[in-house]
C-alpha atoms as a PDB file:
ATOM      1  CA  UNK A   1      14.510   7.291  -2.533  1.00  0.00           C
ATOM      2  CA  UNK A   2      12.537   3.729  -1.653  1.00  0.00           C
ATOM      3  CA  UNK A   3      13.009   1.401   0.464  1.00  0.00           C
ATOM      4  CA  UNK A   4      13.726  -2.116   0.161  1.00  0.00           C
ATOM      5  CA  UNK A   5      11.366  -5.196   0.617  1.00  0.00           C
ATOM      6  CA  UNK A   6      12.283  -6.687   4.309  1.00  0.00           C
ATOM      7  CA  UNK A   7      14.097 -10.074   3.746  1.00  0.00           C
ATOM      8  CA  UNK A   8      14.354 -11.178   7.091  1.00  0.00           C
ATOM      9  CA  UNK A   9      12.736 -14.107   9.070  1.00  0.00           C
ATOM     10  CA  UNK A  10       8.896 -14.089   8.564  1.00  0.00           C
ATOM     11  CA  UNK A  11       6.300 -14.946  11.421  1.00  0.00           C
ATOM     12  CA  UNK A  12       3.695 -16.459  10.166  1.00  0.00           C
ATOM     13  CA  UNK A  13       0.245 -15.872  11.224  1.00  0.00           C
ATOM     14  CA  UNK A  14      -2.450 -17.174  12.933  1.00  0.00           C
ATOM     15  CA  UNK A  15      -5.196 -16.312  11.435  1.00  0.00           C
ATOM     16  CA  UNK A  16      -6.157 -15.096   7.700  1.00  0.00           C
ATOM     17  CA  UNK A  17      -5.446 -11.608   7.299  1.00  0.00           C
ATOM     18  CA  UNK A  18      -8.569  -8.787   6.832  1.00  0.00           C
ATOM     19  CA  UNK A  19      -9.411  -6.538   4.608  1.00  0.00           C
ATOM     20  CA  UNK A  20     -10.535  -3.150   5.290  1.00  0.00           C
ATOM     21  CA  UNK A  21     -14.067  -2.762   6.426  1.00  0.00           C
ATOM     22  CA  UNK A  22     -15.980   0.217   6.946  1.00  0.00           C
ATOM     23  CA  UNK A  23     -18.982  -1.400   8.605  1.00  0.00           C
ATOM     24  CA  UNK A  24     -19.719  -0.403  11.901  1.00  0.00           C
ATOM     25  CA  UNK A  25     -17.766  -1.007  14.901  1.00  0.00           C
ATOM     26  CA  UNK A  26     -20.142  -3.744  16.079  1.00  0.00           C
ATOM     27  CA  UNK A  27     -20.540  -5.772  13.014  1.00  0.00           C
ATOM     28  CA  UNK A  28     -18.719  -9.031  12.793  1.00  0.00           C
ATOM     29  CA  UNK A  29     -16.279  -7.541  10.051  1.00  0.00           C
ATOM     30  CA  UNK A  30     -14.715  -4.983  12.428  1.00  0.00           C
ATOM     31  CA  UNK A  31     -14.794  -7.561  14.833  1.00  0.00           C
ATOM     32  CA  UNK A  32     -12.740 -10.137  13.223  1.00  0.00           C
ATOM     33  CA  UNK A  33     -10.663  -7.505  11.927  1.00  0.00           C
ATOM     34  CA  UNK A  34      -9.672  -6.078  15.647  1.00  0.00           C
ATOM     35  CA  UNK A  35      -8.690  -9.915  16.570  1.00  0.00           C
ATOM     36  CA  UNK A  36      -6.833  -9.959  13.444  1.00  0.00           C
ATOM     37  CA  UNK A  37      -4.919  -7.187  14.430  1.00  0.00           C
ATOM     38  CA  UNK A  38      -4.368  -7.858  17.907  1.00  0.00           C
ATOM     39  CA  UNK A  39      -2.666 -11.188  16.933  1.00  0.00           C
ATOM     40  CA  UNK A  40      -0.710  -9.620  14.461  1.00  0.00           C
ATOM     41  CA  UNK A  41       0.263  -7.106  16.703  1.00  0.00           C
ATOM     42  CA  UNK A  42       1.171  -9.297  19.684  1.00  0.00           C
ATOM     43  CA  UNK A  43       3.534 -11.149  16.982  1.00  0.00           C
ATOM     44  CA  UNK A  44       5.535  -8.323  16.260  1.00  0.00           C
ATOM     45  CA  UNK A  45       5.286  -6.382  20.119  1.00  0.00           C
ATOM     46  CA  UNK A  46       9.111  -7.595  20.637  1.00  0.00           C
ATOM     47  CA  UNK A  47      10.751  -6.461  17.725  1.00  0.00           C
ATOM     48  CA  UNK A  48       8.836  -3.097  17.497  1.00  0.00           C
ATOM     49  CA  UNK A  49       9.243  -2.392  20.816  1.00  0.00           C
ATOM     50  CA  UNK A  50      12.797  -2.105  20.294  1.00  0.00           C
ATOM     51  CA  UNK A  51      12.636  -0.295  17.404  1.00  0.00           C
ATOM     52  CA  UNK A  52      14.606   2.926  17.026  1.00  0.00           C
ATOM     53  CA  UNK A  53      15.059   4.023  14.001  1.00  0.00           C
ATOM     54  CA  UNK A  54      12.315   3.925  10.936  1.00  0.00           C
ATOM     55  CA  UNK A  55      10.671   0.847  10.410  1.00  0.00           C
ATOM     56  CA  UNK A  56       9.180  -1.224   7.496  1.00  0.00           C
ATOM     57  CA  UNK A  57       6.260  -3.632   7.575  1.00  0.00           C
ATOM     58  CA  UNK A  58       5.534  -6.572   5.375  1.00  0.00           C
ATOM     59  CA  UNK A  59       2.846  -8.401   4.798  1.00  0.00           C
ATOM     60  CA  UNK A  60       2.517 -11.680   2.587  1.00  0.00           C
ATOM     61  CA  UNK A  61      -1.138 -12.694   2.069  1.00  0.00           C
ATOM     62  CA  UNK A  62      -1.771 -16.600   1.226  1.00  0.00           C
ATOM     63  CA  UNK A  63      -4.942 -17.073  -0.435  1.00  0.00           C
ATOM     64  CA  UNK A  64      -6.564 -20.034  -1.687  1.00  0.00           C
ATOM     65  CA  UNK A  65      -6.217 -21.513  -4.630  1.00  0.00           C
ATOM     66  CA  UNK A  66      -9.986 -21.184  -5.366  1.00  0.00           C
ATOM     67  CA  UNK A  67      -9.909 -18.083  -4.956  1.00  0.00           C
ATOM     68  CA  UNK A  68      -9.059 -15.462  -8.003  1.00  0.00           C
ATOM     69  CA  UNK A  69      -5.684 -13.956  -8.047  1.00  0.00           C
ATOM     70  CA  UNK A  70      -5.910 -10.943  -9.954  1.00  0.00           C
ATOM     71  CA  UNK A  71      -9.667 -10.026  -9.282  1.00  0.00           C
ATOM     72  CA  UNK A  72     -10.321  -8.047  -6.036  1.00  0.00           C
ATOM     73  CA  UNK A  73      -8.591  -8.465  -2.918  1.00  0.00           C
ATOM     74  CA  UNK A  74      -6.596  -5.291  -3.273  1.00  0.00           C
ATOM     75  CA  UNK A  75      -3.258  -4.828  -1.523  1.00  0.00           C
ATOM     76  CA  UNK A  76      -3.811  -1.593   0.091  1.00  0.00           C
ATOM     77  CA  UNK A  77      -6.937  -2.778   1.773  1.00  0.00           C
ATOM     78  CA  UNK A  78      -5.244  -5.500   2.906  1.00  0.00           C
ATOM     79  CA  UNK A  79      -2.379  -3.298   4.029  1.00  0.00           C
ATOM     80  CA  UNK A  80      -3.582   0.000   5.021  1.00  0.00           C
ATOM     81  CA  UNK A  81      -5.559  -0.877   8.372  1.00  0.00           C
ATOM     82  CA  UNK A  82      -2.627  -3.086   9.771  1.00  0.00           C
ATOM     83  CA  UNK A  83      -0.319  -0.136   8.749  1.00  0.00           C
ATOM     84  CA  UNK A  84      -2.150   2.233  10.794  1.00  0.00           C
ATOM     85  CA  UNK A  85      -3.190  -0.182  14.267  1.00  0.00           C
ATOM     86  CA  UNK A  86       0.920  -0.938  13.780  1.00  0.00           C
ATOM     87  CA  UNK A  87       1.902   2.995  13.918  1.00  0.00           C
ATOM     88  CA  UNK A  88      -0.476   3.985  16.142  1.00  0.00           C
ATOM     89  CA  UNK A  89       1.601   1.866  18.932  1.00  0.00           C
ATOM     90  CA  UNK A  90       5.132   2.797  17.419  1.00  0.00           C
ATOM     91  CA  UNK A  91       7.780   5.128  18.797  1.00  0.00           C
ATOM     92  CA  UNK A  92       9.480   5.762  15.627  1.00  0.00           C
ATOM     93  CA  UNK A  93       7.541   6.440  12.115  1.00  0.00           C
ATOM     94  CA  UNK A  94       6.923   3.646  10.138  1.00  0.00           C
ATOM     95  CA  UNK A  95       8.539   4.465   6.201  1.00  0.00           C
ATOM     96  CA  UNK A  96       7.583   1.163   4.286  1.00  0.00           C
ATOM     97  CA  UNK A  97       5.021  -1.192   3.727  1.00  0.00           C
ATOM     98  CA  UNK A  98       5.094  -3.962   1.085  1.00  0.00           C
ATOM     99  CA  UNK A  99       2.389  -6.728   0.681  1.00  0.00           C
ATOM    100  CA  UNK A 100       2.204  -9.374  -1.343  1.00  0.00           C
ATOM    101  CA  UNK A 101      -1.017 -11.674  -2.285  1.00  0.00           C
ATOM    102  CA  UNK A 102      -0.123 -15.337  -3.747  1.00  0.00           C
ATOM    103  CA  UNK A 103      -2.118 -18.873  -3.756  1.00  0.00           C
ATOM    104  CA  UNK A 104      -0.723 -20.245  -0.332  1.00  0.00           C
ATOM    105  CA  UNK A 105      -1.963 -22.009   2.723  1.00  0.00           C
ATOM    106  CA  UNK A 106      -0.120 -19.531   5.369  1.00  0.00           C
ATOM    107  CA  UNK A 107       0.115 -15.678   5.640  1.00  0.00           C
ATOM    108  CA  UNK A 108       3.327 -14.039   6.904  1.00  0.00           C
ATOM    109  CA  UNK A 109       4.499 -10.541   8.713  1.00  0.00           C
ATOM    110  CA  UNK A 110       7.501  -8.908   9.148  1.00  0.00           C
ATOM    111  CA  UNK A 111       8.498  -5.790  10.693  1.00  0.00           C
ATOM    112  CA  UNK A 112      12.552  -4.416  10.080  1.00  0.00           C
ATOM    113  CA  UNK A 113      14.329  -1.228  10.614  1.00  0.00           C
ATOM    114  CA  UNK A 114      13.611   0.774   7.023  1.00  0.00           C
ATOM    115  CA  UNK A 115      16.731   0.104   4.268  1.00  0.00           C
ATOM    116  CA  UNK A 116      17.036   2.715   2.013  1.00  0.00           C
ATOM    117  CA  UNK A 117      17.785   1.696  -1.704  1.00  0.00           C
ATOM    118  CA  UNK A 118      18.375   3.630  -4.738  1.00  0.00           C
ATOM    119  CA  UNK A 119      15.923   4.925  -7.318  1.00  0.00           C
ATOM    120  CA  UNK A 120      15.900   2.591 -10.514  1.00  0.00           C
ATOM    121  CA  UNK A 121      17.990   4.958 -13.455  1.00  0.00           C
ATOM    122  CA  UNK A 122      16.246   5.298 -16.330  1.00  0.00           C
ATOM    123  CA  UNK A 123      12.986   6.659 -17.446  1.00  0.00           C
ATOM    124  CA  UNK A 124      10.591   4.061 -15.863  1.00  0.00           C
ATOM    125  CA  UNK A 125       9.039   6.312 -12.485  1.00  0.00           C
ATOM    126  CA  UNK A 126       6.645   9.256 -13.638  1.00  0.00           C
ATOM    127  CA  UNK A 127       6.435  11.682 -11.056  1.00  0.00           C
ATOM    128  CA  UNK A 128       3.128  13.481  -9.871  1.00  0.00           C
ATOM    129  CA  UNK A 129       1.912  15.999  -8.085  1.00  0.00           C
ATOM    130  CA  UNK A 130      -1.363  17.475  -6.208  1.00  0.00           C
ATOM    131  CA  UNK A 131      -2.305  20.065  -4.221  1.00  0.00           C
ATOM    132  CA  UNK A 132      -5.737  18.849  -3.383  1.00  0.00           C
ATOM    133  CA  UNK A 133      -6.759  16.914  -0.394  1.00  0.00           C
ATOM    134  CA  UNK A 134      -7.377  13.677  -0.737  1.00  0.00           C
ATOM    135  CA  UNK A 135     -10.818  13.757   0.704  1.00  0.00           C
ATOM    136  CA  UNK A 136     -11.853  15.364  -2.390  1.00  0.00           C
ATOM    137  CA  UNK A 137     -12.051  14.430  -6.140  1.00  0.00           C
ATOM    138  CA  UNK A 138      -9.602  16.813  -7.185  1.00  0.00           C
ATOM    139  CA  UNK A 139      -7.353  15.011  -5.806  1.00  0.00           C
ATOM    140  CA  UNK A 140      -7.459  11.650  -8.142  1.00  0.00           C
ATOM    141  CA  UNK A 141      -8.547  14.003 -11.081  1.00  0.00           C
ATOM    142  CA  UNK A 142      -5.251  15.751 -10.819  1.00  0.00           C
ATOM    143  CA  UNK A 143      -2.707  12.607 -10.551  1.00  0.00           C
ATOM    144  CA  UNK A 144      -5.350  10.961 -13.406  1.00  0.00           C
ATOM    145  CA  UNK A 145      -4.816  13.366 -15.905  1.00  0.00           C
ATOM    146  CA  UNK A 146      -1.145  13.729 -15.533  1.00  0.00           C
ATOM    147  CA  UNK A 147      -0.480  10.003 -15.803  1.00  0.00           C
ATOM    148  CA  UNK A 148      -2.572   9.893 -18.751  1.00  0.00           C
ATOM    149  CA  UNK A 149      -0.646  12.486 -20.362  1.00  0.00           C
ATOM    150  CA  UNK A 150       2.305  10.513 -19.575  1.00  0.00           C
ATOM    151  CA  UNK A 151       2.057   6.988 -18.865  1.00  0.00           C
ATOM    152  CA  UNK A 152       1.191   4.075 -21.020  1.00  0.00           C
ATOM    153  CA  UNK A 153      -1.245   1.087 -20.184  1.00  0.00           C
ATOM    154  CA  UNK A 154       0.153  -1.685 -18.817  1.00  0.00           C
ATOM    155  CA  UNK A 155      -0.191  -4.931 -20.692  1.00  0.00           C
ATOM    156  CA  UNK A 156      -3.098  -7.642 -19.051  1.00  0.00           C
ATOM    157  CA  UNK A 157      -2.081  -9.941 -16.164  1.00  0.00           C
ATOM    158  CA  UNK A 158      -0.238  -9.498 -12.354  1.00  0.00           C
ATOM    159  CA  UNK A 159       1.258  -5.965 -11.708  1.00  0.00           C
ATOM    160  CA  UNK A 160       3.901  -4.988  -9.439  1.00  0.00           C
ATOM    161  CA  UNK A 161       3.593  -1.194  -8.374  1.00  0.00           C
ATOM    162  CA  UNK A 162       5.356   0.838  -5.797  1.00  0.00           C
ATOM    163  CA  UNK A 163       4.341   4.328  -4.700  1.00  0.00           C
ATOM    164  CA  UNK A 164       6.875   6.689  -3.011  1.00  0.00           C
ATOM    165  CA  UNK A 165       4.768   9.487  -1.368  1.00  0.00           C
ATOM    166  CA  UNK A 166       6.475  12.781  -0.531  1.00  0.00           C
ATOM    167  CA  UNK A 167       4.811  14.660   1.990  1.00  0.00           C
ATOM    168  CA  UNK A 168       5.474  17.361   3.950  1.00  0.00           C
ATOM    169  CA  UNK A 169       2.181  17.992   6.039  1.00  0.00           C
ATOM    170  CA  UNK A 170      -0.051  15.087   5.269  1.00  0.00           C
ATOM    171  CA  UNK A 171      -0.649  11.580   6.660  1.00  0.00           C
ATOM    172  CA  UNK A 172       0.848   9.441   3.758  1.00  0.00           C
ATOM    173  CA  UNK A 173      -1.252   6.293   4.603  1.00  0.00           C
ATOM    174  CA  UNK A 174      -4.294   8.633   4.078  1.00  0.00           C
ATOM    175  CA  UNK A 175      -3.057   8.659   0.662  1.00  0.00           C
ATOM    176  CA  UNK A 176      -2.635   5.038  -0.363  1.00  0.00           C
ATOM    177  CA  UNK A 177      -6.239   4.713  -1.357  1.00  0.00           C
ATOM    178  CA  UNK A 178      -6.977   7.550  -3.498  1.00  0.00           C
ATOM    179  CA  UNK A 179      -3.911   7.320  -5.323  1.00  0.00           C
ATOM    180  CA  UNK A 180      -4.959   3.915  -6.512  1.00  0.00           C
ATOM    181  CA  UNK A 181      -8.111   4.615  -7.356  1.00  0.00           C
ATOM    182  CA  UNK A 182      -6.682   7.583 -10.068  1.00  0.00           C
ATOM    183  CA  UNK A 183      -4.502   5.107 -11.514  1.00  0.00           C
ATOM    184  CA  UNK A 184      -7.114   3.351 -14.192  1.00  0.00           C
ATOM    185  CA  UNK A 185      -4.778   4.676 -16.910  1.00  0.00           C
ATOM    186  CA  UNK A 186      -1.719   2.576 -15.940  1.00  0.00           C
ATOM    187  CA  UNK A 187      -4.357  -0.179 -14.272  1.00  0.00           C
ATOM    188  CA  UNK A 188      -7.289  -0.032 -17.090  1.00  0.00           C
ATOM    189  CA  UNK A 189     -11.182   0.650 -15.601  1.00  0.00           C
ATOM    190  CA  UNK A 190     -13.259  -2.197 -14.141  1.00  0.00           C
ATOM    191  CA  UNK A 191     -16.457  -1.290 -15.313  1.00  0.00           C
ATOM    192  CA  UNK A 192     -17.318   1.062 -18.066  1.00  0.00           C
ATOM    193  CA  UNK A 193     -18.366   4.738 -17.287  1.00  0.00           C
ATOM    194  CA  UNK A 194     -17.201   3.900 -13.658  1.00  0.00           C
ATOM    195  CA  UNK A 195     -14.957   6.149 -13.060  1.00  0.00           C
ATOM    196  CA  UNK A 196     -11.930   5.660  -9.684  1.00  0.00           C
ATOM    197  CA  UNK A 197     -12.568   1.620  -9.911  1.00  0.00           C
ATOM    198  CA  UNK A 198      -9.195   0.535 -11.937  1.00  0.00           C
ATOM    199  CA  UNK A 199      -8.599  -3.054 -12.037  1.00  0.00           C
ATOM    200  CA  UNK A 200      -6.369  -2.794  -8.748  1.00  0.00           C
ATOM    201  CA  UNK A 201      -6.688  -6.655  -7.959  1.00  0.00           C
ATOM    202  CA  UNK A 202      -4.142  -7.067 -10.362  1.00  0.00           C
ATOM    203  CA  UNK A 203      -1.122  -5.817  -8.272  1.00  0.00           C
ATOM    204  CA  UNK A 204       0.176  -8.847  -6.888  1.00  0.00           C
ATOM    205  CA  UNK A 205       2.898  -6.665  -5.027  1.00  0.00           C
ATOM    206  CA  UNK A 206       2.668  -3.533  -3.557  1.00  0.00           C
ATOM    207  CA  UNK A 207       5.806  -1.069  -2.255  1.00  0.00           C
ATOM    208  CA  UNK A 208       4.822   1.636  -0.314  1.00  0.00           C
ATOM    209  CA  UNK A 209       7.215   4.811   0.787  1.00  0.00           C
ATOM    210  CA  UNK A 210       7.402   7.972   2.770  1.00  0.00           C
ATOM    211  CA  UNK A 211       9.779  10.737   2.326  1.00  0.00           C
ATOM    212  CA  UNK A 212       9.448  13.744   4.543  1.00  0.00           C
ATOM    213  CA  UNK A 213       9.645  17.123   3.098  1.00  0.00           C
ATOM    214  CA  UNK A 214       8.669  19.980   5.083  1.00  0.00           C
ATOM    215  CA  UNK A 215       8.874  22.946   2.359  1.00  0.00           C
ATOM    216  CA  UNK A 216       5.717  20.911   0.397  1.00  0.00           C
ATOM    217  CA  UNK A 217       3.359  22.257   3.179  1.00  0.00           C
ATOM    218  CA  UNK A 218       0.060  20.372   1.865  1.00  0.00           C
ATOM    219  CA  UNK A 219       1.478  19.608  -1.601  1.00  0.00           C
ATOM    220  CA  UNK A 220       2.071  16.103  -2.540  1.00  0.00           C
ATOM    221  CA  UNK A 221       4.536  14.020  -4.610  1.00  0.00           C
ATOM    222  CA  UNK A 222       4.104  10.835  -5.924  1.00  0.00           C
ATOM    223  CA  UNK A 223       7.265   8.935  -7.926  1.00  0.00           C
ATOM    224  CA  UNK A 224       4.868   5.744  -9.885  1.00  0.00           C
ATOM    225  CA  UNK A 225       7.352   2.856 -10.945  1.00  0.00           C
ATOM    226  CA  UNK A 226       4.835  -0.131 -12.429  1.00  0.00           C
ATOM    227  CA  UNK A 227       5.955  -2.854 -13.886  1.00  0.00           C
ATOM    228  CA  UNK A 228       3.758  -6.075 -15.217  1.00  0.00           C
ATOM    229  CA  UNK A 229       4.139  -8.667 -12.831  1.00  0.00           C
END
């Protein structure tokens, strides 16, 4: 099961959206990135504060047209910190997060009650599965090698990937990142002999899922549907 993208009336922000930073609290990164999310936030207070049922968030990132498209940038640090300021202050679990990065003056948010959607037929989602926690290498070793036993390399240019995490103890959005970073055979590797640094900048969209399973316990499950962009 995924969800599908939010369609719905956009509000369009304020201010450019942030990437991740893990400077410390005092440097002007975190700074700009709490006043980032405090507008954000105030934007959607109405319509989350109403929320009752799962939710999905989306996030459109307009960048300029200087500014490369497919090189850095990467989704998930765009949308992983919003994510989790967003469900911090939610009463009901957020399910789905999309973002999108294009060259455009404005950014945009949305946040909608989750719509479930049907798995694509076919053979195009490999399936994966760890054990390990994600702190740990292991982790990205183990969805690496299976995807590399199954999955062929996608062809140069934009890529549009979504990730449906199945979980039955873990955080999913502490997932997001290391999942990426084992995905260099479906991605390719930015640097030789580098290893968890794919060429991520090229995902141009980004679908993000949870589905709750409690008899997992710790285990994981990740469905992979890629597509070039």
């Amino acid at each position: 099961m995924r969800y599908a993208r939010p369609e719905g009336p956009a509000l369009e922000l304020g201010t450019q959206p942030r990437l991740a930073s893990w400077d410390a609290a005092t440097h002007p990164n975190q700074v700009r990135l709490r006043h980032y999310h405090r507008h954000a936030a105030g934007l959607v207070a109405p319509t989350l504060g109403a929320m009752t049922e799962p939710w999905s968030l989306r996030l459109d990132v307009g960048l300029p047209d200087s500014v490369p498209l497919l090189d850095q940038h990467d989704l998930d640090n765009y949308a992983y910190p919003l994510a989790q300021h967003l469900a911090r202050h939610a009463e009901v679990p957020l399910v789905s997060v999309w973002c999108t990065k294009g060259h455009h003056s404005n950014s945009f948010i949305r946040v909608e009650p989750a719509v479930a959607r049907a798995d694509p037929d076919g053979d195009s989602t490999i399936s994966v599965h760890t054990t390990a926690s994600a702190s740990n290498t292991a982790y990205k070793q183990q969805i690496h090698d299976q995807l590399a036993r199954h999955a062929a390399a996608l062809p140069g240019g934009p890529v549009v990937l979504e990730l449906a995490f199945t979980v039955g103890r873990r955080n999913w959005l502490n997932l997001w990142k290391p999942t990426i970073d084992a995905l260099e055979p479906l991605l390719g590797r930015t640097t030789p002999g580098r290893d968890w640094h794919p060429r991520d900048g090229r995902i141009t969209e980004l679908g993000l899922h949870l589905i709750e399973d409690l008899s997992l316990g710790h285990a994981v499950r990740i469905d992979v549907l890629a597509s070039a962009g």
